[in-house]
C-alpha atoms as a PDB file:
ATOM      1  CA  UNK A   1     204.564  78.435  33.796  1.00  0.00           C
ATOM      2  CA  UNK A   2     202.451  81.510  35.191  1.00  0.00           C
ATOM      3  CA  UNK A   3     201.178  83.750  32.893  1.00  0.00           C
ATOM      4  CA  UNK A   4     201.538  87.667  33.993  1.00  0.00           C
ATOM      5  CA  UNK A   5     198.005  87.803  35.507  1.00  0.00           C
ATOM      6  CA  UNK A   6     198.815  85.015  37.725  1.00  0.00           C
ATOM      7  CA  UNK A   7     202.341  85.792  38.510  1.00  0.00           C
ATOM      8  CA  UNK A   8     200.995  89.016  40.069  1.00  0.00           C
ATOM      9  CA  UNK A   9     198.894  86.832  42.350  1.00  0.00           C
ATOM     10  CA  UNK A  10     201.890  84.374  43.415  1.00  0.00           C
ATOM     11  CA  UNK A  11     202.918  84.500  46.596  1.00  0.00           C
ATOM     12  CA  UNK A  12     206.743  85.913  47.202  1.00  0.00           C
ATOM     13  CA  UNK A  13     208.167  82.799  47.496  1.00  0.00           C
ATOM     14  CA  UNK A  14     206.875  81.344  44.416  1.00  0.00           C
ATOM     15  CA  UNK A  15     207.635  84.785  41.810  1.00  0.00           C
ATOM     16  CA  UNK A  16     211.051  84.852  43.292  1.00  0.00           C
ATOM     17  CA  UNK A  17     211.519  81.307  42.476  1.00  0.00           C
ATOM     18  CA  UNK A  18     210.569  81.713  39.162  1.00  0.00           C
ATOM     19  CA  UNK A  19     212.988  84.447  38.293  1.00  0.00           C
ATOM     20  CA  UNK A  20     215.576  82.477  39.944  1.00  0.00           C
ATOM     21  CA  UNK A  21     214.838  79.033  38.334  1.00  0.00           C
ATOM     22  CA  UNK A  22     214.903  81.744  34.345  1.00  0.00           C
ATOM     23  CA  UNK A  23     218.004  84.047  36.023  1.00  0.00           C
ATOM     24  CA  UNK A  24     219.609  80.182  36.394  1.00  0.00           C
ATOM     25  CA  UNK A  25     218.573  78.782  33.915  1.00  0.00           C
ATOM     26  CA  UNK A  26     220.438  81.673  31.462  1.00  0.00           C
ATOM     27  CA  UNK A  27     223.280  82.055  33.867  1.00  0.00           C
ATOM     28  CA  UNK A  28     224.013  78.289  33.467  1.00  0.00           C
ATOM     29  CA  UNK A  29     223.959  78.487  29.318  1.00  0.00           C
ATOM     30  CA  UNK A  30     226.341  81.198  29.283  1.00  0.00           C
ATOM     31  CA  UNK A  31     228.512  78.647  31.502  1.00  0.00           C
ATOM     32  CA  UNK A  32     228.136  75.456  29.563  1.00  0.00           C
ATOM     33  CA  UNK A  33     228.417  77.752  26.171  1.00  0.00           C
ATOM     34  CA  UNK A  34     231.675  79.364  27.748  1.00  0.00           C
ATOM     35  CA  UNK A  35     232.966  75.358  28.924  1.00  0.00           C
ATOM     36  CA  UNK A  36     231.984  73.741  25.825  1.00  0.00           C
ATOM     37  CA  UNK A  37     234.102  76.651  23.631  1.00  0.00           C
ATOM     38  CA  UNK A  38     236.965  75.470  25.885  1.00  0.00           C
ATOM     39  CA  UNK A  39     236.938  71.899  24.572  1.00  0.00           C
ATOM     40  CA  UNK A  40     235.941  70.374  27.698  1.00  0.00           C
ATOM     41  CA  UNK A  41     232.519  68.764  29.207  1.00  0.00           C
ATOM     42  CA  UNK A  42     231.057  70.738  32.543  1.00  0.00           C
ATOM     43  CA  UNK A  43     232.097  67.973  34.640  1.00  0.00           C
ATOM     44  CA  UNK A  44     235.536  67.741  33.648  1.00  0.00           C
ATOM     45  CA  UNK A  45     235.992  71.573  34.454  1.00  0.00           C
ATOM     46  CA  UNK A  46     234.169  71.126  37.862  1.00  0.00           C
ATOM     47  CA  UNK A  47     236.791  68.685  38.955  1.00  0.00           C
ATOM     48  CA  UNK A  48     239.731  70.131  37.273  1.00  0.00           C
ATOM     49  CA  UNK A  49     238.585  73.794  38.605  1.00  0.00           C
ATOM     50  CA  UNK A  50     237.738  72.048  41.995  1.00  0.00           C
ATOM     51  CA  UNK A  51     241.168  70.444  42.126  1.00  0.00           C
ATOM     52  CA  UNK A  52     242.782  74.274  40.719  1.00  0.00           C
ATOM     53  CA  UNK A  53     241.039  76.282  43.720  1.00  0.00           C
ATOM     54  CA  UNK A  54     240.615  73.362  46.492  1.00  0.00           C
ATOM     55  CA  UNK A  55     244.078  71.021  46.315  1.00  0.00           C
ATOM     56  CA  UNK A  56     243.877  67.751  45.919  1.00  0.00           C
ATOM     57  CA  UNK A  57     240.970  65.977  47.395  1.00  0.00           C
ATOM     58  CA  UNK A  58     239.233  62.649  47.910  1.00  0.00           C
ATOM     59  CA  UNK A  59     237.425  60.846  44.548  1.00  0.00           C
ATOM     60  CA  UNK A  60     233.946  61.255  46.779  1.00  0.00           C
ATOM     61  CA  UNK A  61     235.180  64.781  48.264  1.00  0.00           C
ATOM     62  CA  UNK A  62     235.547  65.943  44.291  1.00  0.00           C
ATOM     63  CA  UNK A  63     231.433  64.445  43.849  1.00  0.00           C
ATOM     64  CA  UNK A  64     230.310  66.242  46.867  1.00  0.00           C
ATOM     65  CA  UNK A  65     232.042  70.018  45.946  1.00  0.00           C
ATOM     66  CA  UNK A  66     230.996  69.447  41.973  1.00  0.00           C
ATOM     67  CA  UNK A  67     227.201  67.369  42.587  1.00  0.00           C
ATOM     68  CA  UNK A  68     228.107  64.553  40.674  1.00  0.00           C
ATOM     69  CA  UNK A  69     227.130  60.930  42.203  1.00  0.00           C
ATOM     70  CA  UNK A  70     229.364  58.479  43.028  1.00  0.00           C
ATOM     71  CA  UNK A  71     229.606  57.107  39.139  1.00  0.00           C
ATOM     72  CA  UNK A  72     229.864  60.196  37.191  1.00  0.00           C
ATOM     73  CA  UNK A  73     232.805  61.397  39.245  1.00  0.00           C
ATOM     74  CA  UNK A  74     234.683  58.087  39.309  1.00  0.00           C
ATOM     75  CA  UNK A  75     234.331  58.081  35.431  1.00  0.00           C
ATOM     76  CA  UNK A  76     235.251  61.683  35.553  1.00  0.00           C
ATOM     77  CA  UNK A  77     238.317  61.122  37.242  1.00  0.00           C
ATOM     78  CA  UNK A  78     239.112  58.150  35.337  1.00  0.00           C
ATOM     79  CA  UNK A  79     238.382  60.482  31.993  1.00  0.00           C
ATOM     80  CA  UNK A  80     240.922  63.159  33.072  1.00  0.00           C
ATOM     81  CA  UNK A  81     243.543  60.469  34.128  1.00  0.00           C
ATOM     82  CA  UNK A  82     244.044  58.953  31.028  1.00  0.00           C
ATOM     83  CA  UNK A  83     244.713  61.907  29.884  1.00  0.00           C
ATOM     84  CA  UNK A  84     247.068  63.092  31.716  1.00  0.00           C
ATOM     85  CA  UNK A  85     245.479  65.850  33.704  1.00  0.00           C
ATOM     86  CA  UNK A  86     245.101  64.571  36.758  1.00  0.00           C
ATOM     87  CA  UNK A  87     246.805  61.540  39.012  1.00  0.00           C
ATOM     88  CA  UNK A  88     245.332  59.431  42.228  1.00  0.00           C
ATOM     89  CA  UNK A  89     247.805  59.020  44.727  1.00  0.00           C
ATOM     90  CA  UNK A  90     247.753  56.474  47.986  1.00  0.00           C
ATOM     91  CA  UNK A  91     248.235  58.828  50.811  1.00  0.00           C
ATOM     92  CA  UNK A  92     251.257  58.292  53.389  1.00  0.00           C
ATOM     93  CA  UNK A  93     249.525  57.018  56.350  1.00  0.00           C
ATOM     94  CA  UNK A  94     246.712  55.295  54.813  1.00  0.00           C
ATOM     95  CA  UNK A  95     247.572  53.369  51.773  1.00  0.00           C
ATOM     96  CA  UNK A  96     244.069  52.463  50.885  1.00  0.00           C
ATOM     97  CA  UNK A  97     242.974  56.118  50.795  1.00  0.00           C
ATOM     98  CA  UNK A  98     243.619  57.995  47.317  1.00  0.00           C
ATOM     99  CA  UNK A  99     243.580  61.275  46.585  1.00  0.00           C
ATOM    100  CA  UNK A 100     243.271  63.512  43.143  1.00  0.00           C
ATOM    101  CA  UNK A 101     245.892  65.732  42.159  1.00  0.00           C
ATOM    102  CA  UNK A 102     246.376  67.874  39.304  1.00  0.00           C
ATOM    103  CA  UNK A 103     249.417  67.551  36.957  1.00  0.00           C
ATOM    104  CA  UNK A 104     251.624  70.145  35.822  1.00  0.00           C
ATOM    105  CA  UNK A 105     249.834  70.229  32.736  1.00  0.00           C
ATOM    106  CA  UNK A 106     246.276  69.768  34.019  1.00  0.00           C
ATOM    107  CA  UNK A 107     247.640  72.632  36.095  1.00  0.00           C
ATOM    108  CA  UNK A 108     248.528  74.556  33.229  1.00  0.00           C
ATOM    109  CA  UNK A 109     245.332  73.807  31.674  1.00  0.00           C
ATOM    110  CA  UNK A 110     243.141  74.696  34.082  1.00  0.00           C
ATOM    111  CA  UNK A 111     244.551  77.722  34.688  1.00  0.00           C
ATOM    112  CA  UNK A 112     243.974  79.062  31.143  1.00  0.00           C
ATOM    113  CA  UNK A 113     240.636  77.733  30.726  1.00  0.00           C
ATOM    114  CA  UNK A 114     239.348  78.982  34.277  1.00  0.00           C
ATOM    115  CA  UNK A 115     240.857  82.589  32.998  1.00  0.00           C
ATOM    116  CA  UNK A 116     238.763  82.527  29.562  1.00  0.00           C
ATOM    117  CA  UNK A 117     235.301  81.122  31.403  1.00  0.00           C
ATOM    118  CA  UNK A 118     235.717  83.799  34.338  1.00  0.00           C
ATOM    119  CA  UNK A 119     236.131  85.841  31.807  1.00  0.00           C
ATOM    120  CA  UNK A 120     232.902  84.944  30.463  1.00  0.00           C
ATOM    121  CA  UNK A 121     231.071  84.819  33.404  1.00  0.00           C
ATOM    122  CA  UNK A 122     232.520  88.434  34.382  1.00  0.00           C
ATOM    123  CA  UNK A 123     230.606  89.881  31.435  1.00  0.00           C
ATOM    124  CA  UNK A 124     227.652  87.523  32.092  1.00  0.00           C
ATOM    125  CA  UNK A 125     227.168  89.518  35.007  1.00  0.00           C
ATOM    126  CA  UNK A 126     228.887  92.785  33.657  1.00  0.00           C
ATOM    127  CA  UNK A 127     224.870  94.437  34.126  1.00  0.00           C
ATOM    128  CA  UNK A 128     225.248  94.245  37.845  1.00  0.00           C
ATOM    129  CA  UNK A 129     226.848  96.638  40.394  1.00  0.00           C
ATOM    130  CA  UNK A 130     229.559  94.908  42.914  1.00  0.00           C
ATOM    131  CA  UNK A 131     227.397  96.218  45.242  1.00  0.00           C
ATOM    132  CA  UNK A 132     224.506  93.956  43.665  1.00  0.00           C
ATOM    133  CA  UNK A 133     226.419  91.326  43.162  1.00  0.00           C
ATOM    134  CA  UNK A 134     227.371  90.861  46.849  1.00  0.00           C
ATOM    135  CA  UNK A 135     223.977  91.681  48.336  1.00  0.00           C
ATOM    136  CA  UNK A 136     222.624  88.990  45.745  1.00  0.00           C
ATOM    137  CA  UNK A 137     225.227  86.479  46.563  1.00  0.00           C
ATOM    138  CA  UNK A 138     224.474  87.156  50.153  1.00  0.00           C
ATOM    139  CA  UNK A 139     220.492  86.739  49.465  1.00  0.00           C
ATOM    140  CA  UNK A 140     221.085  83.539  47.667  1.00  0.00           C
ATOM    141  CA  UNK A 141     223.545  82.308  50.133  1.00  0.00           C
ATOM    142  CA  UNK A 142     221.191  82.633  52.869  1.00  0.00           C
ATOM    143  CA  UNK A 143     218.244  81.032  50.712  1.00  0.00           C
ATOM    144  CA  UNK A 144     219.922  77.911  49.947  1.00  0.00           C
ATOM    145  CA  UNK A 145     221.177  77.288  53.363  1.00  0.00           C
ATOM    146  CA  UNK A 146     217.680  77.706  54.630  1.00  0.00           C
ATOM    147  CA  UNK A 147     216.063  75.690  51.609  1.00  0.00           C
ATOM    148  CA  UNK A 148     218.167  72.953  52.561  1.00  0.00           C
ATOM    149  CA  UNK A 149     217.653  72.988  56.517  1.00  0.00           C
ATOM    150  CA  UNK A 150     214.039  72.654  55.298  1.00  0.00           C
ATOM    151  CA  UNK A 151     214.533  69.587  52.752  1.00  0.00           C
ATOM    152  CA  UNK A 152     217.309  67.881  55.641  1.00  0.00           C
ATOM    153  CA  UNK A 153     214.516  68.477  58.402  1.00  0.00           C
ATOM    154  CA  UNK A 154     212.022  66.959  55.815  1.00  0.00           C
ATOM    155  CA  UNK A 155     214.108  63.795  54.879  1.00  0.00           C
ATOM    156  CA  UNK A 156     214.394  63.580  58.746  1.00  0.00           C
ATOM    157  CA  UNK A 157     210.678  63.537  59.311  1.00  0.00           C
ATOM    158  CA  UNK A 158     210.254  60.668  56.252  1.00  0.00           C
ATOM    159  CA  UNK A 159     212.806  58.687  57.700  1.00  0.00           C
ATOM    160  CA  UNK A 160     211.239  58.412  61.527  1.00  0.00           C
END
């Protein structure tokens, strides 16, 4: 870490990734904190609250919306399954293909668990206008799109 002297000679790009990596960093305590008082691992609620907000989706789909690999959702899945939260069903025109679905009482679940942790999460960022909160979603919407253009052109470059 940068000590104040030579945080006040960074460059932009490197101060404001430094109070983003400690903003995160907090941000994402209060949300494992506010999961784990719920009774549930963080990527059990990913792929329940994916499945709650998104429909049913595709075992890989789930991975790609929650950034877990191929593995960790699988077991995920499998995890929530057995007990009775969600179900994998072949799809009509492709038998092969399965998709997630929630249950009526992984439905009901969800539901009251999403309400408690965006409850948390509301007074997590309670210090913040909605004015602030949009022009920093906005900010850090624009940042990580153009973050990743500049890893995907980089991967690109390795790859040639």
């Amino acid at each position: 870490m940068l000590d104040s002297e030579d945080r006040k000679a960074a460059s932009p790009g490197v101060h404001l990734w430094l109070v983003l990596w400690k903003a995160s960093h907090a941000l994402r305590e209060v949300a494992h904190e506010s999961i784990a008082s719920l009774g549930m691992c963080l990527s059990d609620f990913a792929v329940l609250e994916a499945l709650l907000h998104k429909g049913p989706l595709a075992v890989n789909e789930i991975g790609r919306k929650v950034m877990l690999t191929s593995g960790s959702i699988t077991t995920a899945v499998d995890r929530l399954e057995r007990r009775g939260l969600v179900e994998r069903r072949a799809l009509e025109n492709d038998r092969r293909a399965r998709m997630v679905h929630l249950t009526g009482t992984g439905r009901a679940l969800i539901r009251k668990l999403f309400a408690a942790h965006e409850r948390d999460m509301g007074q997590a960022a309670a210090h913040l206008t909605a004015r602030e909160i949009a022009a920093l979603t906005r900010g850090l919407r624009t940042l990580g799109q153009a973050a990743e253009a500049m890893t995907n052109a980089t991967r690109r470059r390795k790859s040639v």
